[in-house]
Protein backbone atom coordinates (compact mmCIF):
# COMPACT_ATOMS: atom_id res chain seq x y z
CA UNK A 1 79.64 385.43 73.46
CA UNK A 2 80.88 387.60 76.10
CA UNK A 3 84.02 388.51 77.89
CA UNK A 4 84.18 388.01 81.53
CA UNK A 5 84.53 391.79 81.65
CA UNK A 6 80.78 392.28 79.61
CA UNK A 7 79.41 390.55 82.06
CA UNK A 8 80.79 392.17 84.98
CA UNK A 9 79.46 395.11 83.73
CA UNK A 10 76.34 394.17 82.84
CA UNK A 11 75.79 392.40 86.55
CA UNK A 12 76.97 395.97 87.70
CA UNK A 13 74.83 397.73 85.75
CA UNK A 14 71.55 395.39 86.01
CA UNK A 15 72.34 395.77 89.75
CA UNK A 16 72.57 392.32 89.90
CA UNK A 17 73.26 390.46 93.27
CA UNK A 18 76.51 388.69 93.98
CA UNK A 19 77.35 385.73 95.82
CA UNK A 20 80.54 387.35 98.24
CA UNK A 21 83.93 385.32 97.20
CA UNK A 22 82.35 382.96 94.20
CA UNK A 23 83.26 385.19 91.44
CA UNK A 24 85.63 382.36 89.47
CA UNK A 25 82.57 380.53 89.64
CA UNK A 26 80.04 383.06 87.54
CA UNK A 27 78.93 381.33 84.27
CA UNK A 28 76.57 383.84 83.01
CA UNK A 29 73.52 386.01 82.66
CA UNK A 30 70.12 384.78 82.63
CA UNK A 31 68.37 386.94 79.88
CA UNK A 32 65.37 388.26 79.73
CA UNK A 33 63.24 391.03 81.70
CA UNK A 34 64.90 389.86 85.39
CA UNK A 35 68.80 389.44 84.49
CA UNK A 36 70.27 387.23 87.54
CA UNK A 37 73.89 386.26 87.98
CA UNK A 38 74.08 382.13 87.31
CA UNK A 39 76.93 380.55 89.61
CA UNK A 40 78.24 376.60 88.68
CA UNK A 41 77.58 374.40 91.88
CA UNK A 42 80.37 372.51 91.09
CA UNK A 43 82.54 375.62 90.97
CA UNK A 44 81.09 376.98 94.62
CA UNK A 45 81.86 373.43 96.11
CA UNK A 46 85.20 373.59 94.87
CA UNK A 47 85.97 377.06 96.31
CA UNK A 48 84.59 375.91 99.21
CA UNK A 49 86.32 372.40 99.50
CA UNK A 50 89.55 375.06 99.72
CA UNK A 51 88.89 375.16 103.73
CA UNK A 52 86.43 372.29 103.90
CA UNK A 53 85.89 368.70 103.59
CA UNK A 54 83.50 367.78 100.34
CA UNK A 55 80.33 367.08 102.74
CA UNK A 56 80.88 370.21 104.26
CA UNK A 57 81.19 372.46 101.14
CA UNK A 58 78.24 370.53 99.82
CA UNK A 59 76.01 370.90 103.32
CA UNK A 60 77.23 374.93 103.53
CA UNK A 61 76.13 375.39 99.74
CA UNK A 62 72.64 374.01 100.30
CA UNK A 63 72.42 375.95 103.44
CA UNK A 64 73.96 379.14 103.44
CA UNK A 65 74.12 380.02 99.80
CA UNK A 66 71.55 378.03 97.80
CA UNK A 67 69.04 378.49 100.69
CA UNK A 68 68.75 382.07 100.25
CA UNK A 69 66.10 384.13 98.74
CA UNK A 70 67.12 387.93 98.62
CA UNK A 71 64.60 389.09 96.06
CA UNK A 72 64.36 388.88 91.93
CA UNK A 73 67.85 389.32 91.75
CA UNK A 74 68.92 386.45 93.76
CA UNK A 75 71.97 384.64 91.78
CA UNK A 76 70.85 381.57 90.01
CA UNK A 77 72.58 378.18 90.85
CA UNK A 78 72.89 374.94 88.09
CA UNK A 79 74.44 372.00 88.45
CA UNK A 80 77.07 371.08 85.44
CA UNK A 81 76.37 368.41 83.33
CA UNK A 82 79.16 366.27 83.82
CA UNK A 83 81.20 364.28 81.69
CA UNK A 84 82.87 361.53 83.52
CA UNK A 85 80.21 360.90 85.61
């Protein structure tokens, strides 16, 4: 297990790419030969629901952030298992 702080400096190091104002919603490291950052959906959309309505956090995600491709170390981006559903 890691601290928070680990993997912070691992993404540093690794030169990892980061998704601009998600950090609360980092859940790891993919391991291997390519590490990536991995981001919880459900975390973005609730950062985003902050100035949006639910459709529109959800639409932006699959648009702006999901939708990109900026080379092998593009952040990763999983849906949580959830629960209650």
């Amino acid at each position: 297990m890691w601290s928070k702080e680990e993997t912070w400096e691992l993404l540093e190091e690794e030169e990892c790419l980061i998704a601009d104002g998600f950090n609360e919603a980092v859940i790891g490291i993919v391991y291997g030969v390519q590490p990536r950052a991995v981001y919880s959906v459900r975390k973005i959309v609730d950062i985003l629901m902050e100035d949006m309505s639910y459709e529109d956090a959800v639409e932006y995600f699959e648009y702006n952030i999901a939708g990109s491709y900026l080379g092998e170390k593009t952040p990763l981006y999983v849906y949580d298992i959830q629960e209650d559903v």
